[in-house]
PDB file of N, CA and C in Angstrom:
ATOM      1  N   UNK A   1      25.134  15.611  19.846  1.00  0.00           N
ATOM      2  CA  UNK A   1      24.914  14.623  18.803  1.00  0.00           C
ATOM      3  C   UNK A   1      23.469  14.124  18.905  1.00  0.00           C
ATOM      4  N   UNK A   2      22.751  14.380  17.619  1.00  0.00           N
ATOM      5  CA  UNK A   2      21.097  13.999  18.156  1.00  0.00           C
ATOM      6  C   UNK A   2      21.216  12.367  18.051  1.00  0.00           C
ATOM      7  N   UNK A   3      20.144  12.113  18.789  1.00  0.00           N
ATOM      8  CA  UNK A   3      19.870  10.485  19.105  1.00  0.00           C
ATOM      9  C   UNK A   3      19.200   9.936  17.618  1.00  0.00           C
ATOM     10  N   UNK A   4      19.567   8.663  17.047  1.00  0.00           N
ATOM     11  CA  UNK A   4      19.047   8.142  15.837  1.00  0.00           C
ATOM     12  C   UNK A   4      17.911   7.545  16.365  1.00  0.00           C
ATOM     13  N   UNK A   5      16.570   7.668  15.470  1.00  0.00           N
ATOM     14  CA  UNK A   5      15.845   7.610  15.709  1.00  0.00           C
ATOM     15  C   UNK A   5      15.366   5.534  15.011  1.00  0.00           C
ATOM     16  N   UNK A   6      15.105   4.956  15.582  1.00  0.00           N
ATOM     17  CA  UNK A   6      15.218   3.634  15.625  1.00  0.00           C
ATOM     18  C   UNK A   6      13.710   3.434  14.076  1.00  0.00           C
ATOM     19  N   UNK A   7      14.137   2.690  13.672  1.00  0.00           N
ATOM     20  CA  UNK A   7      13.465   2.522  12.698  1.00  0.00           C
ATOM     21  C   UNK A   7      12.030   1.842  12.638  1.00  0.00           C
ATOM     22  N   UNK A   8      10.707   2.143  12.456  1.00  0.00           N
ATOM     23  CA  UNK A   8       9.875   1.406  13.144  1.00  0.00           C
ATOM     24  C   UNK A   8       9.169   0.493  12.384  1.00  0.00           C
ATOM     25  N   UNK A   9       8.985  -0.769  12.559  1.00  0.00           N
ATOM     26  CA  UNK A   9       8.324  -1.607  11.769  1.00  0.00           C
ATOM     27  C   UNK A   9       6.791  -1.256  12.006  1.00  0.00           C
ATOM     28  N   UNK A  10       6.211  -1.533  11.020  1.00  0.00           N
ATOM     29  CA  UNK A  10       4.785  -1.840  11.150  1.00  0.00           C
ATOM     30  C   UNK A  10       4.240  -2.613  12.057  1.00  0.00           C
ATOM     31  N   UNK A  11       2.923  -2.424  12.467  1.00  0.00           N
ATOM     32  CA  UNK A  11       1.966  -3.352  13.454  1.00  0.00           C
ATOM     33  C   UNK A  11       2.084  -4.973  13.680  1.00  0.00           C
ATOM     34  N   UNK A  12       1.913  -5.453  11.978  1.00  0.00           N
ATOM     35  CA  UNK A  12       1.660  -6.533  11.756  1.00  0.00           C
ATOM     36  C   UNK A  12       2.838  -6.742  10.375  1.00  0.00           C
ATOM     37  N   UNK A  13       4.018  -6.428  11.090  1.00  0.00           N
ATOM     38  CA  UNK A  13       5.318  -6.948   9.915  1.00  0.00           C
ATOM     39  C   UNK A  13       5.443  -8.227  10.235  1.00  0.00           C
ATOM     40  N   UNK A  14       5.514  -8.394   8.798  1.00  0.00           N
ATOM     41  CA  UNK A  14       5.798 -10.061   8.359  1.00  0.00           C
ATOM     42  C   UNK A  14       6.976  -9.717   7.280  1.00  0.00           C
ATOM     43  N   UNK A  15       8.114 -10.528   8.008  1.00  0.00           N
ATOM     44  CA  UNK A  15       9.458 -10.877   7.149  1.00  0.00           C
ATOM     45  C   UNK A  15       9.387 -11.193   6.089  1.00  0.00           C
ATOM     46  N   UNK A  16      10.089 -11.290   5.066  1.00  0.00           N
ATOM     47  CA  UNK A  16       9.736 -12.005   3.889  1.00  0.00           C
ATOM     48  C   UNK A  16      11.155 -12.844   3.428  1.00  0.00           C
ATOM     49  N   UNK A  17      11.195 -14.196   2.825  1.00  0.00           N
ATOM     50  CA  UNK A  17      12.388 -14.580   2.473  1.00  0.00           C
ATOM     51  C   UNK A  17      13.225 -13.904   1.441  1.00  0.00           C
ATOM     52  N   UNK A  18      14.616 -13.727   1.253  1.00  0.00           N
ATOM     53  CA  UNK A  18      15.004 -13.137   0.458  1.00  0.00           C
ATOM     54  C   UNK A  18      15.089 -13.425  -0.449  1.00  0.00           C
ATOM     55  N   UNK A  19      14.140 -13.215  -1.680  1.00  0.00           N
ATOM     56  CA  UNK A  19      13.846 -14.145  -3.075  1.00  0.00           C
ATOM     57  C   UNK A  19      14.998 -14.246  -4.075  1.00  0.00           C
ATOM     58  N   UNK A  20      15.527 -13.144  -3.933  1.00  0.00           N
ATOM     59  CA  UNK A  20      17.080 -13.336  -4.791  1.00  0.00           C
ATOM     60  C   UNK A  20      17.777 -14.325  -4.370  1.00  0.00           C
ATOM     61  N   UNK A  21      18.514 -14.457  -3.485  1.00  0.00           N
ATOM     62  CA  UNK A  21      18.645 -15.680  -3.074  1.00  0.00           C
ATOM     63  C   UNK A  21      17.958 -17.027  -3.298  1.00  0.00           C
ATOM     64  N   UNK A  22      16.709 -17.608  -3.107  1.00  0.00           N
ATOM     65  CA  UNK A  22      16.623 -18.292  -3.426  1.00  0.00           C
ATOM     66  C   UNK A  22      16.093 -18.619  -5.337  1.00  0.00           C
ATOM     67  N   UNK A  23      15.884 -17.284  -5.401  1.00  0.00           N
ATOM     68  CA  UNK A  23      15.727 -18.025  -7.355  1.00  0.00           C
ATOM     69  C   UNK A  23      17.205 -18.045  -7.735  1.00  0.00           C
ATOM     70  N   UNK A  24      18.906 -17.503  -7.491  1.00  0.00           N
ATOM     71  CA  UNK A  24      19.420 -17.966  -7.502  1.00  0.00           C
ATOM     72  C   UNK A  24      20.091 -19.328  -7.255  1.00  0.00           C
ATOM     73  N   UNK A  25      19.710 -19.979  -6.093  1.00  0.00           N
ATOM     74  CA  UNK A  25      19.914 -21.162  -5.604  1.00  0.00           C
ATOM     75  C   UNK A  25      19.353 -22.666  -6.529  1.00  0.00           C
ATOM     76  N   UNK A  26      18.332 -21.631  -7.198  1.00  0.00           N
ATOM     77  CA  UNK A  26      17.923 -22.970  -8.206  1.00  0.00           C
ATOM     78  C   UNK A  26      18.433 -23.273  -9.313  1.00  0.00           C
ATOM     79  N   UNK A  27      18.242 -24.644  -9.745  1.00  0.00           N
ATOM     80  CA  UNK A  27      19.283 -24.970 -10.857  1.00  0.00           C
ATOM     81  C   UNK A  27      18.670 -24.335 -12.385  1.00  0.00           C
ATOM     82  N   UNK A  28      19.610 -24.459 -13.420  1.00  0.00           N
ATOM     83  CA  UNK A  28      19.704 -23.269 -14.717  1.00  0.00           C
ATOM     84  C   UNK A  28      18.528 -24.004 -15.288  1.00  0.00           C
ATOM     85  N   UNK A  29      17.725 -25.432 -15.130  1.00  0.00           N
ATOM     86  CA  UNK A  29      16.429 -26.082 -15.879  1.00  0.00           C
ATOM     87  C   UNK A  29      15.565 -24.926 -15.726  1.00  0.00           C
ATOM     88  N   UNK A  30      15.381 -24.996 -14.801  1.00  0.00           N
ATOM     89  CA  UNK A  30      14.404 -23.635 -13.805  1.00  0.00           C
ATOM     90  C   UNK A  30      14.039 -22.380 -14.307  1.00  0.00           C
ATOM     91  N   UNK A  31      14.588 -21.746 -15.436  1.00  0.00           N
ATOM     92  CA  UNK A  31      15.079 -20.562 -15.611  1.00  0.00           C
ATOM     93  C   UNK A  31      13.830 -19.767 -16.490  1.00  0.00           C
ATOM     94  N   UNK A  32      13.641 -21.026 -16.998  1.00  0.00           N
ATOM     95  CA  UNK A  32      12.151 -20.123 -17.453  1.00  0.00           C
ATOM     96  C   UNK A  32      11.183 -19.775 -16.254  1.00  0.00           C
ATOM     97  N   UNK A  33      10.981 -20.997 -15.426  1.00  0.00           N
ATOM     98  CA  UNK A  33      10.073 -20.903 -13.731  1.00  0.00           C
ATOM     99  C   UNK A  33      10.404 -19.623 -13.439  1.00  0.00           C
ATOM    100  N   UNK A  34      11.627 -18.916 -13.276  1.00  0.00           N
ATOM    101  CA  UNK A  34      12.392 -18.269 -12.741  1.00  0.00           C
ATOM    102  C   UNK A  34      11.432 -16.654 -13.509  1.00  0.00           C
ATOM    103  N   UNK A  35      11.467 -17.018 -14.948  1.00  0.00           N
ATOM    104  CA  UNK A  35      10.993 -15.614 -15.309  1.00  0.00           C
ATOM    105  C   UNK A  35       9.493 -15.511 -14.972  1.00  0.00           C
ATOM    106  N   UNK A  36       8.606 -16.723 -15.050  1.00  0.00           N
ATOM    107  CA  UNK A  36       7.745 -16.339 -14.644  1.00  0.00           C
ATOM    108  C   UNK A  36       7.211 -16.146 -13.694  1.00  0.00           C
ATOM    109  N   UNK A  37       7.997 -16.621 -11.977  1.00  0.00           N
ATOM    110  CA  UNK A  37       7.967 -16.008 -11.316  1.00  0.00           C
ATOM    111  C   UNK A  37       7.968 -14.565 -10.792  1.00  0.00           C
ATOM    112  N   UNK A  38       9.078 -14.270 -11.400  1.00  0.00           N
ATOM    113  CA  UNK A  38       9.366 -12.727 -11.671  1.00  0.00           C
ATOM    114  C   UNK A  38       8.334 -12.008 -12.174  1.00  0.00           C
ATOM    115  N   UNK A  39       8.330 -12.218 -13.603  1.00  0.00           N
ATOM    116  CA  UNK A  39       6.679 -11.759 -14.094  1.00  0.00           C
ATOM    117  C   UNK A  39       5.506 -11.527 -13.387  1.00  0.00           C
ATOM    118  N   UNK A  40       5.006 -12.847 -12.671  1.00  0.00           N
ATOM    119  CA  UNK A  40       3.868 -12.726 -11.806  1.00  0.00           C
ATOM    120  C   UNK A  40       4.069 -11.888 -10.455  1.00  0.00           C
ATOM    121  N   UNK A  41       4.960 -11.737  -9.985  1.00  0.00           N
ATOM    122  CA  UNK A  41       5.578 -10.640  -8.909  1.00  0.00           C
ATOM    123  C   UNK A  41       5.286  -9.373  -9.184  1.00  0.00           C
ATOM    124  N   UNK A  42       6.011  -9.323 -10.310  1.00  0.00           N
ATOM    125  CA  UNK A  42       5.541  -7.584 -11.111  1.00  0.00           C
ATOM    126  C   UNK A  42       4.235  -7.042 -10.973  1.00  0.00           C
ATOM    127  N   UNK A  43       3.484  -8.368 -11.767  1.00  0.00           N
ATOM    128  CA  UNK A  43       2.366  -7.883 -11.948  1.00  0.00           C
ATOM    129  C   UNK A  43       1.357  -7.566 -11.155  1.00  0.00           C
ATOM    130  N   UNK A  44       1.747  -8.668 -10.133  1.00  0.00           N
ATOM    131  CA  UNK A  44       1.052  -8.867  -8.564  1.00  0.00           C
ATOM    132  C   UNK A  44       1.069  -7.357  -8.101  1.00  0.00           C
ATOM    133  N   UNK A  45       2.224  -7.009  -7.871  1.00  0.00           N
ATOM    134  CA  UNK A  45       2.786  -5.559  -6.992  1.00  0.00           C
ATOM    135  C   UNK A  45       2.290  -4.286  -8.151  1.00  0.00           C
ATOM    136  N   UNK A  46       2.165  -4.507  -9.078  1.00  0.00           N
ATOM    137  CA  UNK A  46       1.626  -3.349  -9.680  1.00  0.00           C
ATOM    138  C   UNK A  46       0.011  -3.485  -9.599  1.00  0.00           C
ATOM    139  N   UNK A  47      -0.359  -4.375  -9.621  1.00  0.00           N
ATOM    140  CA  UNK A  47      -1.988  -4.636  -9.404  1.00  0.00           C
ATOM    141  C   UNK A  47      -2.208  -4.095  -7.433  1.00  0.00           C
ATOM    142  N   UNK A  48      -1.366  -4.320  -6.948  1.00  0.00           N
ATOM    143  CA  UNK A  48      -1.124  -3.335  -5.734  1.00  0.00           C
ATOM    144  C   UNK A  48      -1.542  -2.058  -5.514  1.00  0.00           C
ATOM    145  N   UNK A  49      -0.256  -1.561  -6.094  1.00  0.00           N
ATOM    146  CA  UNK A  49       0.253  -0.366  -6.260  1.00  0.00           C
ATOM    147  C   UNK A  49      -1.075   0.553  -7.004  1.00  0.00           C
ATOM    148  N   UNK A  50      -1.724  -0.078  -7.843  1.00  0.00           N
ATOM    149  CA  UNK A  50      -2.877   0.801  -8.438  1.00  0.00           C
ATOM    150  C   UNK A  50      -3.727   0.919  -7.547  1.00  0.00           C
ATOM    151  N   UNK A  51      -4.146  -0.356  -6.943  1.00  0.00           N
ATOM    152  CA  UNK A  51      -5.160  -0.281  -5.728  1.00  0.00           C
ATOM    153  C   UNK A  51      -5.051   0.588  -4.931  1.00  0.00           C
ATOM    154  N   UNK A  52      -3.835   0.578  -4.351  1.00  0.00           N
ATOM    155  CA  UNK A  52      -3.603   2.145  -3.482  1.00  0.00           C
ATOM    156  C   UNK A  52      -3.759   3.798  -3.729  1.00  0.00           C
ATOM    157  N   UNK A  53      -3.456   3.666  -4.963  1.00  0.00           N
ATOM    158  CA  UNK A  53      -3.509   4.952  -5.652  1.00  0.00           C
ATOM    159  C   UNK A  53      -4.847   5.140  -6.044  1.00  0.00           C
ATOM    160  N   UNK A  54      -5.764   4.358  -6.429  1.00  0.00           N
ATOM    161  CA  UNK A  54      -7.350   4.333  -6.393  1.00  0.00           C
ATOM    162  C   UNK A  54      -7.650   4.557  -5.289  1.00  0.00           C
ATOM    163  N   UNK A  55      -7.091   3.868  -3.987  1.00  0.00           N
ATOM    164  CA  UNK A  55      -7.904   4.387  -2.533  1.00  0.00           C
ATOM    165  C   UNK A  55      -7.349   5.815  -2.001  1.00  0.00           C
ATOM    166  N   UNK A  56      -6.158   6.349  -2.351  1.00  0.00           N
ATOM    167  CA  UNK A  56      -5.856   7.279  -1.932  1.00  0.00           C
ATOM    168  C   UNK A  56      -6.508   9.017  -3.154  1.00  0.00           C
ATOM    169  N   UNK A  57      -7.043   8.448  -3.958  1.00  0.00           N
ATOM    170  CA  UNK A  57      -7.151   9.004  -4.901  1.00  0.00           C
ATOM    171  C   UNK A  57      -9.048   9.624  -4.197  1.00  0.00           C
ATOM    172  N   UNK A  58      -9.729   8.235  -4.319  1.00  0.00           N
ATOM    173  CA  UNK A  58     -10.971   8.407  -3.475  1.00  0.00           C
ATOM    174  C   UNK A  58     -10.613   9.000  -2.209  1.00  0.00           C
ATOM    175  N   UNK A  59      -9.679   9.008  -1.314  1.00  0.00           N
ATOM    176  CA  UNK A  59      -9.784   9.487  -0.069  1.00  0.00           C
ATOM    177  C   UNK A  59      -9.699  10.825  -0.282  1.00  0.00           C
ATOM    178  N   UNK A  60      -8.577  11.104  -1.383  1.00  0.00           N
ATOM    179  CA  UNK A  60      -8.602  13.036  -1.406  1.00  0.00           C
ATOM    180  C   UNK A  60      -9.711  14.035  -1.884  1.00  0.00           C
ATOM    181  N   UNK A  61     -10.571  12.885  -2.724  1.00  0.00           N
ATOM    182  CA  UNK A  61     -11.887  13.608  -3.059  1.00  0.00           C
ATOM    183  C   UNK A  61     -12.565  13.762  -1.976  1.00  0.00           C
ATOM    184  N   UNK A  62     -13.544  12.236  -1.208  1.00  0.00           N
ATOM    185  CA  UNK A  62     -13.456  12.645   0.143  1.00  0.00           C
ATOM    186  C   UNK A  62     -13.476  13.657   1.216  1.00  0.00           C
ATOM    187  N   UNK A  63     -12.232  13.816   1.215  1.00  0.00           N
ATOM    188  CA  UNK A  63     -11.800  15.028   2.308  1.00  0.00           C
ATOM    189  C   UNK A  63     -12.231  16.064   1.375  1.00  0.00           C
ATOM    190  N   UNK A  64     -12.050  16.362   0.096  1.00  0.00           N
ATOM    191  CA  UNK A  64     -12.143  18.050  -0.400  1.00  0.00           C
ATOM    192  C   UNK A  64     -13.447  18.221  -0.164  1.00  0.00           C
ATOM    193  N   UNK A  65     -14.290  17.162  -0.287  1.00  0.00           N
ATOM    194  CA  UNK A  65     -15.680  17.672  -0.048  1.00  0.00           C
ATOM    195  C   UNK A  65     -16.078  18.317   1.347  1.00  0.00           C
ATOM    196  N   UNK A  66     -16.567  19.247   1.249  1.00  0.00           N
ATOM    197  CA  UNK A  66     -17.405  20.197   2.158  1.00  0.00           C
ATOM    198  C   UNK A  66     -18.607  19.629   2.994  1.00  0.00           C
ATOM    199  N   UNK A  67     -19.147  19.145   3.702  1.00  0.00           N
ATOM    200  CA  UNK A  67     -20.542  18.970   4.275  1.00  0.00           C
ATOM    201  C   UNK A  67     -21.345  20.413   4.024  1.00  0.00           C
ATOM    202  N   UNK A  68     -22.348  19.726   3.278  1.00  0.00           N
ATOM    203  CA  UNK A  68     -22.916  21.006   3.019  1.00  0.00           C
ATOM    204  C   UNK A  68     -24.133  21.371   4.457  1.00  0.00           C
ATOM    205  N   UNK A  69     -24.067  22.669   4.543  1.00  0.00           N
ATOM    206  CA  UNK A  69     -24.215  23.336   5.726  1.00  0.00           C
ATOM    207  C   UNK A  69     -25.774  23.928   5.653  1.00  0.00           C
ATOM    208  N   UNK A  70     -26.638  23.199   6.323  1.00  0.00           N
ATOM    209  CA  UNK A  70     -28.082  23.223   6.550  1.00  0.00           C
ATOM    210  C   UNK A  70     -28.191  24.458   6.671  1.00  0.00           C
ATOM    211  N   UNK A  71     -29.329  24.903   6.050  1.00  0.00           N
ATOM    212  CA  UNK A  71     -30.242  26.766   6.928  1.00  0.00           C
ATOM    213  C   UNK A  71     -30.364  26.298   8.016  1.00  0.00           C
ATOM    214  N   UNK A  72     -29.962  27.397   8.905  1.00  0.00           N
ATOM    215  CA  UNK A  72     -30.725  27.434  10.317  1.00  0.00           C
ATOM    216  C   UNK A  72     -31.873  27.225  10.834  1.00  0.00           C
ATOM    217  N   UNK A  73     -32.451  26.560  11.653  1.00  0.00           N
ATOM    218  CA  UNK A  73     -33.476  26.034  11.885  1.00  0.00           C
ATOM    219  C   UNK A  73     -34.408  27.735  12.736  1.00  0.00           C
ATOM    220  N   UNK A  74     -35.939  27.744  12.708  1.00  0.00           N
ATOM    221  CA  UNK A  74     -35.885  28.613  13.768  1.00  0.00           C
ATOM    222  C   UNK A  74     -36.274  28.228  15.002  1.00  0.00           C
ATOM    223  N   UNK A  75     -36.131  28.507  16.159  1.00  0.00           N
ATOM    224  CA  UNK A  75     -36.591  27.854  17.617  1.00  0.00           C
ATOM    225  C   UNK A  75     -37.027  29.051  18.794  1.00  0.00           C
ATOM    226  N   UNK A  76     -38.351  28.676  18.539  1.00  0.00           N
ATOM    227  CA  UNK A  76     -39.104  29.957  19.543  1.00  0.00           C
ATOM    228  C   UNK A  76     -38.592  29.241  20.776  1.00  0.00           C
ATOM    229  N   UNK A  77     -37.509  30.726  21.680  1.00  0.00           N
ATOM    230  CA  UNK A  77     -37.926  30.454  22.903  1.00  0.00           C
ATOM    231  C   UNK A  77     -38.896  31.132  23.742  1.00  0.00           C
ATOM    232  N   UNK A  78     -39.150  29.887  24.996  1.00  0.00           N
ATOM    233  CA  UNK A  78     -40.328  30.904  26.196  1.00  0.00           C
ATOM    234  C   UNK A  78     -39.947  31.575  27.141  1.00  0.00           C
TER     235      UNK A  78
END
């Protein structure tokens, strides 16, 4: 039976509260708060999510590039 392999958090994990829970917990006045919370979440995490894909996007160009490879120098030896 292979051994399960334990799940690994990140370096610097930080918990987060469970937001469902608490935008449920608030009362029905709230409910617009509620969407625009939500809203700004979205937008937050997609303004993310692009950022990453821009840095990973630059990193693959990056790497495809070649160092371009000097002529040989000449060197008299004595």
């Amino acid at each position: 039976m292979p051994e399960e392999k334990e799940k690994q958090m990140p370096k610097y994990y930080i918990p987060l509260p469970d937001f469902s829970a608490i935008l449920e917990s608030l009362p029905p006045e709230l409910n617009e708060t509620k969407k625009h919370f939500i809203q700004a979440s979205k937008e937050f995490l997609l303004a993310i999510r692009s950022m990453i894909d821009a840095t990973i996007t630059i990193a693959d160009k990056l790497l495809e590039e070649k160092p371009k490879a000097e002529p040989a120098k000449k060197v008299k030896v004595k």
